[in-house]
Protein backbone atom coordinates (compact mmCIF):
# COMPACT_ATOMS: atom_id res chain seq x y z
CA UNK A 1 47.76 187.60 58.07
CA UNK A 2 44.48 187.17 59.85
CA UNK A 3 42.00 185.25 58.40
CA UNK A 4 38.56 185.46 59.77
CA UNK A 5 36.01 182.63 60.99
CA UNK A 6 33.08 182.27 59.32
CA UNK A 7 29.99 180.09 60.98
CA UNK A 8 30.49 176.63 62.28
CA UNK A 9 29.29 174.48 59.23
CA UNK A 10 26.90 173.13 61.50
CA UNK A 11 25.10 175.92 63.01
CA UNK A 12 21.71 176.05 61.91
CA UNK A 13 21.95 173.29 59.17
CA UNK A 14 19.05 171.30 58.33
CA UNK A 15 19.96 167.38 58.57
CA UNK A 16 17.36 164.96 56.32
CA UNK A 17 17.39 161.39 56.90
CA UNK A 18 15.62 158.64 54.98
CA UNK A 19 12.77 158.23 57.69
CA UNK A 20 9.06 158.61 57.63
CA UNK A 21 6.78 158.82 60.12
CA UNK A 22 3.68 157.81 58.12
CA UNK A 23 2.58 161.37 57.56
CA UNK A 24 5.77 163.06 57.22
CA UNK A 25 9.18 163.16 56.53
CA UNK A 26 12.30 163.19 58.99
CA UNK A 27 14.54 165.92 59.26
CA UNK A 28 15.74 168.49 61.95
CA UNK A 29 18.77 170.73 62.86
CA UNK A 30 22.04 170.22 65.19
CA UNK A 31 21.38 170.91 68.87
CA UNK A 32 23.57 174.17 70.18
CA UNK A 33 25.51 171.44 72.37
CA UNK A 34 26.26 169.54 69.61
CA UNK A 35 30.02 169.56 70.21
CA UNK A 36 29.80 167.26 73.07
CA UNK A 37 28.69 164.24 70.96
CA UNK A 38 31.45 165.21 68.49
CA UNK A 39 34.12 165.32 70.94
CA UNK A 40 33.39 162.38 72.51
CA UNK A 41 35.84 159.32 72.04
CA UNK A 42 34.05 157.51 68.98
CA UNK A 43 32.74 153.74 69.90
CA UNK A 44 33.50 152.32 66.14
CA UNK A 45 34.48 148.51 67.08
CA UNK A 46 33.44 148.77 71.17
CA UNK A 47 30.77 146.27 70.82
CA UNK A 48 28.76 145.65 73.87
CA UNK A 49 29.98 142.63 75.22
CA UNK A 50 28.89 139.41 73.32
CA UNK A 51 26.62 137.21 75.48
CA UNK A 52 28.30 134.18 74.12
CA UNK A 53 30.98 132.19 76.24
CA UNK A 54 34.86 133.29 75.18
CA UNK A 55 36.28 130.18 73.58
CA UNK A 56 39.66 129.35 75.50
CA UNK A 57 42.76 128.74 73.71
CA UNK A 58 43.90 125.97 74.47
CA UNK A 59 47.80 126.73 73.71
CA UNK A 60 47.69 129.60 76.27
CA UNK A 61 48.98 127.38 79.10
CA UNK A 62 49.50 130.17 81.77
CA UNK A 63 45.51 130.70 81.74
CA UNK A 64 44.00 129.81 84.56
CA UNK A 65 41.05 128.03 83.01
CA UNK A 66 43.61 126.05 80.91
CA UNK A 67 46.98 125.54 83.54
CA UNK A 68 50.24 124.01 84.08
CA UNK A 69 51.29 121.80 87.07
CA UNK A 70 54.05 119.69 88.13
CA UNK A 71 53.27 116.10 89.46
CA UNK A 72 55.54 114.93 92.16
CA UNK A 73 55.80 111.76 93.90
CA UNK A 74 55.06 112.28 97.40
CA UNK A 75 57.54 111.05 99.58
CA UNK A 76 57.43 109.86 103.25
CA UNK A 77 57.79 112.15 106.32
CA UNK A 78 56.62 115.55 105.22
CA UNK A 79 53.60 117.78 106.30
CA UNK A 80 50.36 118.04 104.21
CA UNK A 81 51.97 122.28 103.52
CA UNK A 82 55.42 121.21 102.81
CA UNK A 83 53.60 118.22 99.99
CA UNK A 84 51.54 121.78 98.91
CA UNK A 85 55.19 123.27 97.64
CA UNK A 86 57.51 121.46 95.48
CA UNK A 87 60.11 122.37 97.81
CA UNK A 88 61.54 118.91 98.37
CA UNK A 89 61.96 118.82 94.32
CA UNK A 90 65.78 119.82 93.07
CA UNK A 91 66.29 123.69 92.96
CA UNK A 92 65.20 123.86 89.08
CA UNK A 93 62.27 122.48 89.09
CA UNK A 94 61.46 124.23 92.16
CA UNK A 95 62.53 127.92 89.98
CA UNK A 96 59.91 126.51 87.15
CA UNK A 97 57.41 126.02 89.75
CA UNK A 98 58.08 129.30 90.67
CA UNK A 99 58.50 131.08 87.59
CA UNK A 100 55.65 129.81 86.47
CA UNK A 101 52.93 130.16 89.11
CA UNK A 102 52.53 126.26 88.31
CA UNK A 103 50.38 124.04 90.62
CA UNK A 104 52.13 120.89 92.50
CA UNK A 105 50.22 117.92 92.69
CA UNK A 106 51.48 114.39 94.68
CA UNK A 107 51.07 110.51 93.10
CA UNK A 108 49.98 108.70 95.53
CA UNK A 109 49.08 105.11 95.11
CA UNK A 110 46.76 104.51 98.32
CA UNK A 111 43.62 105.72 96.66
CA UNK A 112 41.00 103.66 98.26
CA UNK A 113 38.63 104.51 95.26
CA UNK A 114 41.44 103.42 92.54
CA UNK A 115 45.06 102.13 91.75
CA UNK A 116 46.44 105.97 91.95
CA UNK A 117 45.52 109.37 92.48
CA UNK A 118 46.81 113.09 92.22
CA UNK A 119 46.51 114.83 95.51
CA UNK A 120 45.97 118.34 95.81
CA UNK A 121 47.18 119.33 99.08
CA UNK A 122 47.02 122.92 98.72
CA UNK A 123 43.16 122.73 96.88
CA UNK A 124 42.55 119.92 99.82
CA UNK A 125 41.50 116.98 97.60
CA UNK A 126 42.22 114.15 95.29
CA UNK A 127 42.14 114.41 91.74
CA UNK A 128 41.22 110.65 91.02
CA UNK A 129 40.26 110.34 87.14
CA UNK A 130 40.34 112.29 83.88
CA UNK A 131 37.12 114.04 84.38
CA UNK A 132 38.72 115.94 86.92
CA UNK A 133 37.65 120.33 85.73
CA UNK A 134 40.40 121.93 83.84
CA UNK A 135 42.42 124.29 85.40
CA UNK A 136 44.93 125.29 88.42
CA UNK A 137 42.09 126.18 90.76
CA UNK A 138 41.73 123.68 94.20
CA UNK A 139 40.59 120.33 92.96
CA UNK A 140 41.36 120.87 89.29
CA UNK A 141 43.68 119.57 87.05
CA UNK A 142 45.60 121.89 84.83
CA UNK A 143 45.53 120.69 81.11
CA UNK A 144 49.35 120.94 80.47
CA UNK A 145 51.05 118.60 83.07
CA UNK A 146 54.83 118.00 83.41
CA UNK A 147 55.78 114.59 85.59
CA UNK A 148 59.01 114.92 87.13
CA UNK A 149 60.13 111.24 88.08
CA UNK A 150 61.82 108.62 86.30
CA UNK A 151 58.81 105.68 85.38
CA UNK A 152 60.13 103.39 88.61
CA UNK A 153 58.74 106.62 91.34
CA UNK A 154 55.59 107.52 89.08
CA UNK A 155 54.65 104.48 86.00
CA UNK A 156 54.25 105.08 82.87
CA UNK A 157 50.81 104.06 83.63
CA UNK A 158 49.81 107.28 85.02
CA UNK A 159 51.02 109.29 81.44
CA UNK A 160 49.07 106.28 79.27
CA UNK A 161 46.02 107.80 81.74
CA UNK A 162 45.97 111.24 80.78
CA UNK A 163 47.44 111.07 78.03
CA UNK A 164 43.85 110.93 75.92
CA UNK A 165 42.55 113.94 78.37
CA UNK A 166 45.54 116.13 79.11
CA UNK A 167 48.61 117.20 77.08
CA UNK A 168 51.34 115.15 79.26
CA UNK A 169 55.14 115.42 79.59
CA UNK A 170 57.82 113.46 81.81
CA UNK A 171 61.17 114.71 82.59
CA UNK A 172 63.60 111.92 84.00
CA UNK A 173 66.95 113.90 84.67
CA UNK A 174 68.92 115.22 87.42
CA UNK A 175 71.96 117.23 88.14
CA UNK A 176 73.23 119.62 85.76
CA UNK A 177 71.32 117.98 83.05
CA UNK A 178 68.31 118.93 84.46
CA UNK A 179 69.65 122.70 85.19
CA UNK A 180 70.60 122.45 81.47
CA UNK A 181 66.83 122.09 80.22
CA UNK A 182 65.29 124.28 83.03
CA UNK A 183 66.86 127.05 82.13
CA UNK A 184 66.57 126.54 78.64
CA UNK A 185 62.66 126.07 79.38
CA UNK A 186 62.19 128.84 81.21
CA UNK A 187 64.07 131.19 78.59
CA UNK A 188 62.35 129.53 75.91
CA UNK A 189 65.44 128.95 74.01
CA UNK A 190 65.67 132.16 73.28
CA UNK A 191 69.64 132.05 72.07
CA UNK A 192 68.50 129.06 69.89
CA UNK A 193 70.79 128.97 66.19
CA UNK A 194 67.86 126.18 65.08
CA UNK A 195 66.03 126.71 61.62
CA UNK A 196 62.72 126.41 61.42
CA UNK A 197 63.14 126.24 57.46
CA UNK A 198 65.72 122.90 57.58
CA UNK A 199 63.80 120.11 59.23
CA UNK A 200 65.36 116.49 58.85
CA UNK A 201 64.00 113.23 57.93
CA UNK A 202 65.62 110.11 58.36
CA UNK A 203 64.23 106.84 57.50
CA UNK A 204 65.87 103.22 57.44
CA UNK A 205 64.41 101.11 54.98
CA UNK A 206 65.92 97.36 54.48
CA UNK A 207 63.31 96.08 52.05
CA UNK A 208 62.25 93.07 54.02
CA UNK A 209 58.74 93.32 53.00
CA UNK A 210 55.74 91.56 55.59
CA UNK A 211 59.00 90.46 57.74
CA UNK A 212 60.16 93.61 58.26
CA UNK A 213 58.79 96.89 59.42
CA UNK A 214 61.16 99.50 58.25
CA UNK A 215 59.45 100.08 55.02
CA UNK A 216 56.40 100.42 56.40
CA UNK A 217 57.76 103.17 58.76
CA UNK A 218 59.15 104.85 55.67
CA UNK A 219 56.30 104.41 53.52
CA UNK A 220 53.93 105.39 56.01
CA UNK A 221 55.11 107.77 58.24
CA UNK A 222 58.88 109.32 56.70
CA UNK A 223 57.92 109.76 52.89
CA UNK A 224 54.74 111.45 53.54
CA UNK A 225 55.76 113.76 56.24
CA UNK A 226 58.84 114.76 53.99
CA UNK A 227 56.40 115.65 51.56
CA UNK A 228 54.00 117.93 53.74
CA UNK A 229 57.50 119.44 54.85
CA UNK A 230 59.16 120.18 51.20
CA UNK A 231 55.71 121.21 49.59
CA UNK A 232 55.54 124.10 52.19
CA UNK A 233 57.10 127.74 50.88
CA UNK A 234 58.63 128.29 54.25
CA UNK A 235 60.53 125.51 54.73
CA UNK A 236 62.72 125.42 51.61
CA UNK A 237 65.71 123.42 53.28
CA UNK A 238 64.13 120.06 53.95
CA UNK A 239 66.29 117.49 53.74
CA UNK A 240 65.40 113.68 53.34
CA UNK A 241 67.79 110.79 53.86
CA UNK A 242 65.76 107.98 52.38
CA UNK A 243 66.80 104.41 52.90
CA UNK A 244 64.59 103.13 50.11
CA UNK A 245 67.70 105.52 47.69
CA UNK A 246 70.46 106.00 50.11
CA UNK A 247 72.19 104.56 53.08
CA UNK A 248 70.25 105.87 55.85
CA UNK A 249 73.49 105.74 58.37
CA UNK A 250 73.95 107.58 61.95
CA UNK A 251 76.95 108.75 59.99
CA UNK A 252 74.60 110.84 57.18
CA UNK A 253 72.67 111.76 59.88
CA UNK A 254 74.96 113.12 61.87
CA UNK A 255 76.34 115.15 59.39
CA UNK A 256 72.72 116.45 58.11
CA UNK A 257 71.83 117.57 61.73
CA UNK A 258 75.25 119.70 62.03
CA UNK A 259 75.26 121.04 59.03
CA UNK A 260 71.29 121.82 58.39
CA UNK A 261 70.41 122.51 62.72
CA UNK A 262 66.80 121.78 62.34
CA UNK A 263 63.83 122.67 64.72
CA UNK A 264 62.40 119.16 63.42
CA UNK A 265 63.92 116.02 63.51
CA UNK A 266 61.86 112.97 62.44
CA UNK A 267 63.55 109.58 62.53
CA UNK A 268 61.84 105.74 61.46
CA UNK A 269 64.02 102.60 62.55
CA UNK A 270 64.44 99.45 64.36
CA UNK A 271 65.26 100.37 68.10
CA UNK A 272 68.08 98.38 69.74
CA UNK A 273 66.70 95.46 72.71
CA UNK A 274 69.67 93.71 72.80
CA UNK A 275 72.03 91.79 73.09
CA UNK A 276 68.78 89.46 75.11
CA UNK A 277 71.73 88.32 77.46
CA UNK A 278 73.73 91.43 78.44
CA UNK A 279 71.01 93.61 80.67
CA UNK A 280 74.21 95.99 80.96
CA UNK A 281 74.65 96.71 77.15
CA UNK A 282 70.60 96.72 77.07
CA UNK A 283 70.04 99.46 79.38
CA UNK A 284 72.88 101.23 77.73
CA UNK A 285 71.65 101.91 74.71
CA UNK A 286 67.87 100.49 74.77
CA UNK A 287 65.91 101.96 72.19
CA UNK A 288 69.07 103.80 70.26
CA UNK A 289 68.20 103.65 66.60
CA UNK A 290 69.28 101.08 64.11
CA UNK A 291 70.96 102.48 60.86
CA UNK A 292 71.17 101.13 57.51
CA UNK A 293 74.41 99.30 58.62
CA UNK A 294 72.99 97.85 61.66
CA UNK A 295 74.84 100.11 63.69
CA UNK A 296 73.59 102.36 66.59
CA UNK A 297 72.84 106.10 66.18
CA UNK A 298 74.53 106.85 69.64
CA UNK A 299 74.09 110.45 71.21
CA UNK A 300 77.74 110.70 71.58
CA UNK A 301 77.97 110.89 68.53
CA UNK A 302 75.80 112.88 67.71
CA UNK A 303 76.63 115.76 69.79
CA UNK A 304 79.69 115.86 68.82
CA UNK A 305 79.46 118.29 66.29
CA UNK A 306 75.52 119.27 67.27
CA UNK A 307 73.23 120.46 70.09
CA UNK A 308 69.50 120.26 70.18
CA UNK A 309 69.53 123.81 70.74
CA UNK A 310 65.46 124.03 71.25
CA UNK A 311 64.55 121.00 68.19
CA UNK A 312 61.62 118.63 68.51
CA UNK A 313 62.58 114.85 67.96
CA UNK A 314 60.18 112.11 66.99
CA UNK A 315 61.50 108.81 66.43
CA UNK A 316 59.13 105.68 65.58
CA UNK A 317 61.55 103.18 66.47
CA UNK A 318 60.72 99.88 69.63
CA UNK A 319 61.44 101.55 72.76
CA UNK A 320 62.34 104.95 71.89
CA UNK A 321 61.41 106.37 74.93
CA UNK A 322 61.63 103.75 77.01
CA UNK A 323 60.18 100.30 79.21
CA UNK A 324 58.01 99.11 81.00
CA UNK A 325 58.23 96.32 83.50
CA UNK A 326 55.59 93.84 83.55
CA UNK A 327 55.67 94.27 79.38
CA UNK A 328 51.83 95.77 78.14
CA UNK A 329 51.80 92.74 76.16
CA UNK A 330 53.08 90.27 78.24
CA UNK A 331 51.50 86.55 77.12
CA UNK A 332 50.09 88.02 73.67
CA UNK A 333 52.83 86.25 71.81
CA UNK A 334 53.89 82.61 71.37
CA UNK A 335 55.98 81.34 74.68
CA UNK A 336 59.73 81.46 73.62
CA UNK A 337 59.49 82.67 70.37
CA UNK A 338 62.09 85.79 69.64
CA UNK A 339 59.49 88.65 69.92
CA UNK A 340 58.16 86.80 73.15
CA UNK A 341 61.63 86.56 74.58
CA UNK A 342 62.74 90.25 73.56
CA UNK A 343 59.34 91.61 75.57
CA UNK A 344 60.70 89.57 78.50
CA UNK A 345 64.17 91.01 78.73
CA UNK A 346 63.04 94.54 77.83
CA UNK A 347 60.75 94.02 80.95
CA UNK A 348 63.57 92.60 83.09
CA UNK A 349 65.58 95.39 82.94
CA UNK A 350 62.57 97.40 84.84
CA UNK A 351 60.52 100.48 84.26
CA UNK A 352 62.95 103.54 82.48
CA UNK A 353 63.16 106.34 80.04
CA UNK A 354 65.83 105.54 77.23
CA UNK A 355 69.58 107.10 77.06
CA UNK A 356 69.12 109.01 74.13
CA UNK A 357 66.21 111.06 74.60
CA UNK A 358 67.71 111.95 78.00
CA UNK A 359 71.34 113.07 76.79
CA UNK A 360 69.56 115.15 74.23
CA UNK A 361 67.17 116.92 77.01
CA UNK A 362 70.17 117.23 79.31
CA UNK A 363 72.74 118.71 76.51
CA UNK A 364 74.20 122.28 77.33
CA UNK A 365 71.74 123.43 74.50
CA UNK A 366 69.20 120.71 74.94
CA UNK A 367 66.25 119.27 73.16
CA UNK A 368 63.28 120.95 73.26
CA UNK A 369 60.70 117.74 73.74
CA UNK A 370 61.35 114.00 71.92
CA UNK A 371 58.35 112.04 71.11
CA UNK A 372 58.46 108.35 71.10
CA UNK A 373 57.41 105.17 72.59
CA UNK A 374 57.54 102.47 75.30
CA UNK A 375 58.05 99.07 74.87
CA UNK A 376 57.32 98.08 70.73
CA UNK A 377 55.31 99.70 67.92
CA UNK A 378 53.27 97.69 66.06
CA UNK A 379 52.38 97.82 62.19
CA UNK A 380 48.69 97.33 62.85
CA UNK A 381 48.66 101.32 63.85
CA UNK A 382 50.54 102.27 60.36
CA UNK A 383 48.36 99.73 58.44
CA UNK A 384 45.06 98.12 58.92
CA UNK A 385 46.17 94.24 58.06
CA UNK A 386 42.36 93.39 55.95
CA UNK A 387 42.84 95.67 53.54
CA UNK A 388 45.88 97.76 54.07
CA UNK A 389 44.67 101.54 54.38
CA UNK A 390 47.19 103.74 55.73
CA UNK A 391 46.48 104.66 59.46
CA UNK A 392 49.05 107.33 59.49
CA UNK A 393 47.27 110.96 58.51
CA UNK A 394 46.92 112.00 62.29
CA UNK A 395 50.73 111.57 62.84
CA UNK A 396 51.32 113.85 59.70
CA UNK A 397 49.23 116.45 60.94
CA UNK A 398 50.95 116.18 64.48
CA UNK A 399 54.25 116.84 62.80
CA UNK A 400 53.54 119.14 60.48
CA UNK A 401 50.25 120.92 60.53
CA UNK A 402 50.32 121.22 64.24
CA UNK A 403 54.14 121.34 65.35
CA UNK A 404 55.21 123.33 62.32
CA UNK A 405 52.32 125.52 63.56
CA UNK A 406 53.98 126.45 66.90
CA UNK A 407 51.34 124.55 68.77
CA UNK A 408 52.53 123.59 72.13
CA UNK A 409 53.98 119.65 71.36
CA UNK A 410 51.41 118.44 73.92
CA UNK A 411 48.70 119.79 72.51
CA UNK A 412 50.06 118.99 69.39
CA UNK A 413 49.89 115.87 69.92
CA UNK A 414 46.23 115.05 70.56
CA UNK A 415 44.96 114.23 67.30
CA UNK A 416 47.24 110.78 67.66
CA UNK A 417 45.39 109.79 71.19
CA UNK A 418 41.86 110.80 69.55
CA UNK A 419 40.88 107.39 68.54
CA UNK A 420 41.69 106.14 71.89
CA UNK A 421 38.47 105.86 73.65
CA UNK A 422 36.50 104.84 70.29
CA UNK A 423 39.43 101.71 70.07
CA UNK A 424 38.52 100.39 73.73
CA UNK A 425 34.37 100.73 73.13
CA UNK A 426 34.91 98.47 70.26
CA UNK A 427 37.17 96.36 71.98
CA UNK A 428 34.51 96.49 74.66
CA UNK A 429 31.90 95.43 72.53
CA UNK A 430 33.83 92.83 70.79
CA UNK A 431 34.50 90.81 73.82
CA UNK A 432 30.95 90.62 74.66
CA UNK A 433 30.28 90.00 71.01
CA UNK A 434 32.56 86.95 72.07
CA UNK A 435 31.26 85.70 75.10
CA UNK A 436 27.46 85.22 72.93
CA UNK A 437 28.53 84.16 69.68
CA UNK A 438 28.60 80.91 67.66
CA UNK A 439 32.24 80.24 66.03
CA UNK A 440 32.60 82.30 63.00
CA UNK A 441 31.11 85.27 64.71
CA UNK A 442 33.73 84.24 67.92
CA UNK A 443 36.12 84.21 65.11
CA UNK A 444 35.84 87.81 63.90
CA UNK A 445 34.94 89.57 67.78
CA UNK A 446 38.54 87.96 68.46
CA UNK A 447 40.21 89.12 65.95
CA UNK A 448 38.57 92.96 66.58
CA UNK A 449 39.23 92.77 70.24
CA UNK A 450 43.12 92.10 69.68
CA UNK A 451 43.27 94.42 66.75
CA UNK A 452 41.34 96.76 69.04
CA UNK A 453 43.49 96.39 72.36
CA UNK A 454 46.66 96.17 70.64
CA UNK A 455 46.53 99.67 68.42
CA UNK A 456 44.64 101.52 71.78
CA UNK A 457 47.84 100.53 73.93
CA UNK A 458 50.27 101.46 70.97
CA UNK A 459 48.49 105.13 70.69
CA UNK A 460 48.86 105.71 74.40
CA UNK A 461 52.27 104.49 74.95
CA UNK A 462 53.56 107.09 72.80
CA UNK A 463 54.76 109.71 74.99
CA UNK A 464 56.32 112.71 75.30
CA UNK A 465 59.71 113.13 76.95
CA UNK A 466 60.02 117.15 77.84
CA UNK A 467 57.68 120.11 79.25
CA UNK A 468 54.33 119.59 77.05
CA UNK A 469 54.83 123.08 76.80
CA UNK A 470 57.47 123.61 74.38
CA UNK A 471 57.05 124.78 71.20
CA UNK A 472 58.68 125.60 67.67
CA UNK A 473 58.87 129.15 67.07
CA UNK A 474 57.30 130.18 63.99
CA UNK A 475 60.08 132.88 61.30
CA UNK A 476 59.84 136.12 61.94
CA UNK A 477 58.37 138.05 58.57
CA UNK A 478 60.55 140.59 57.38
């Protein structure tokens, strides 16, 4: 059946509107080519473009205006275009360089404007302090920046640098360790069994009180992270091993990491620096944690029954990450007193990243990133000494409102190296406060310019050990 078509609805309509002209009101009828406003592709939501600047984000590391670059040493021989390429590096760093379009910059330590610079051979300049524009454009440095050298070819120094102004990594492996995290780093982990629901928290505690530091670390740092962690809906599998209720042994923590394969491990302990006399056994296991037994959480043991498999390890423990050789603190403490001689022999064994940290990042399924330190933490950054407030909130939200976030672990990690800059001005001004004062004054700058030195060089020589890159995948919603 036919039906017929009556007038277009808006054929010879009047339209009113709520206008007025001052004598009259507003009102009129469709024009005949009405259609061709009609049929046009409606605008709703196509804003003209905002004249405000477009905020950058700073996880999106492939952005040009943001950037990731490898920093190379640059060694002897080679042509200012072959230094350009990181084509002297091994083969997988050379395939991340590649894969990612990243930009290859040189320490060199012949700067005759400072003690080191990062040469841009293929933007034709040096990059020779922080202030250096954001970016992988010539003669800017790219926020996210990966050091591939072991702390004897590029220091440690370098990563305490930038560490306040960039979001820094150092990867210290070789052979098919290094193939092992490559690849994982360039798939993203994307085979990864790890839950993002059954983070781990391990904390020693051997109630010594002012003498000893573990239950500080636990108090401080373990308890209230596990509580962040277990209050949060999507992580209902939190486990805690608490040495203030339990034995906090390698042992329990072995068997929580197998059975519970977190994306999060968080660990507070002594770190092994001995035996003083045996440089051997100390470079061995330097910076291994301490259990509730005394024993050492070794990575062979460990991975016995467990791989990484894309996790995030922090571990507040002396020398987690590594040393440094002369020690930051060298001549702070009393001549041949224990902590005194412990600094010396950590420093005698030379600059180096620690064993455990670097079995993890080289395991077939490997780490993801550990976070730790060199050389010694001190309690002063946990606990202000005059009146005891906690110091600690910034590493909470580093470990759980940022990481648990799936922000990129150096970026992460900034809140931590925030008070930097603010700790040196006052040490700054407390040294000239000293140099002018009478003696209680003296008394007091003192006291702030060690307090003030001491918690600075303890926020900047925690490091990260991985691609600053990496990143805990948020669940998928089902």
């Amino acid at each position: 059946m036919t039906v017929p078509i009556g007038p277009a609805i808006a054929d010879n309509l009047t339209v009113s509107v709520d206008a007025f002209t001052g004598t009259e009101v507003v009102s009129g009828t469709f024009a005949p080519t009405h259609e061709v406003w009609a049929l046009t592709a409606a605008r709703v939501g196509q804003a003209a473009k905002p004249l405000l600047p477009a905020v950058v984000d700073q996880a999106a590391w492939s952005c040009d205006q943001v950037g990731w670059g490898v920093v190379l040493p640059e060694p002897p021989g080679l042509s200012p275009a072959a230094l350009a390429t990181a084509d002297d590096a091994p083969e997988p760093i050379q395939e991340l360089v590649a894969a990612r379009h990243g930009k290859v910059l040189r320490y060199r330590t012949d700067s005759g404007f400072a003690a080191w610079t990062l040469r841009d051979y293929a933007g034709h300049g040096d990059l020779l302090n922080a202030m250096s524009p954001p970016g992988v454009g010539p003669k800017q440095l790219p926020m996210y920046v990966l050091i591939y050298a072991g702390p004897t070819q590029i220091p440690w120094q370098l990563q305490y640098s930038l560490n306040p102004v960039r979001y820094v990594g150092r990867l210290d492996l070789e052979g098919e360790q290094l193939a092992n995290y490559v690849t994982a780093l360039i798939g993203d982990w994307s085979d990864s069994k790890a839950r993002y629901d059954s983070p781990v928290v391990w904390s020693v505690d051997l109630g010594g009180g002012d003498t000893d530091i573990t239950t500080l670390m636990r108090e401080t740092i373990a308890a209230p992270v596990h509580i962040r962690l277990s209050q949060d809906t999507d992580i209902t599998g939190t486990r805690f091993i608490d040495g203030a209720a339990t034995d906090a042994t390698g042992q329990a923590l072995a068997e929580c990491l197998e059975q519970n394969k977190p994306y999060l491990v968080v660990t507070t302990s002594h770190g092994m620096t001995g035996p003083l006399n045996d440089h051997d056994a100390m470079r061995a296991n330097l910076g291994m944690p301490v259990d509730q037994a005394g024993a050492l959480v070794h990575p062979d043991r460990l991975l016995t029954k467990w791989q990484p498999d894309g996790a995030i390890w922090f571990a507040q423990a002396c020398c987690s990450a590594g040393a440094d050789s002369p020690s930051t603190y060298q001549g702070l403490f009393e001549s041949d007193s224990l902590l005194d001689r412990t600094l010396q022999a950590v420093a005698s064994l030379g600059p180096m990243t620690s064993p455990l940290p670097r079995e993890l990042l080289g395991a077939p399924k490997p780490l993801r990133a550990f976070v730790g330190h060199v050389e010694p933490t001190f309690n002063w950054t946990m606990s202000f000494p005059p009146n005891r407030q906690v110091l600690t909130s910034d590493l909470e939200e580093v470990l759980y409102s940022r990481l648990c976030l799936s922000q990129p672990v150096g970026l992460a990690m900034s809140p931590l190296y925030r008070p930097v800059g603010s700790l040196l001005i006052d040490h700054g001004r407390a040294v000239g406060t000293y140099d002018t004062s009478v003696q209680d004054a003296e008394r007091r700058a003192l006291d702030m310019a060690l307090y003030s030195k001491v918690v600075a060089y303890d926020r900047v020589g925690t490091v990260i050990l991985g691609d600053p890159t990496a990143a805990i995948p948020l669940p998928k919603r089902p």
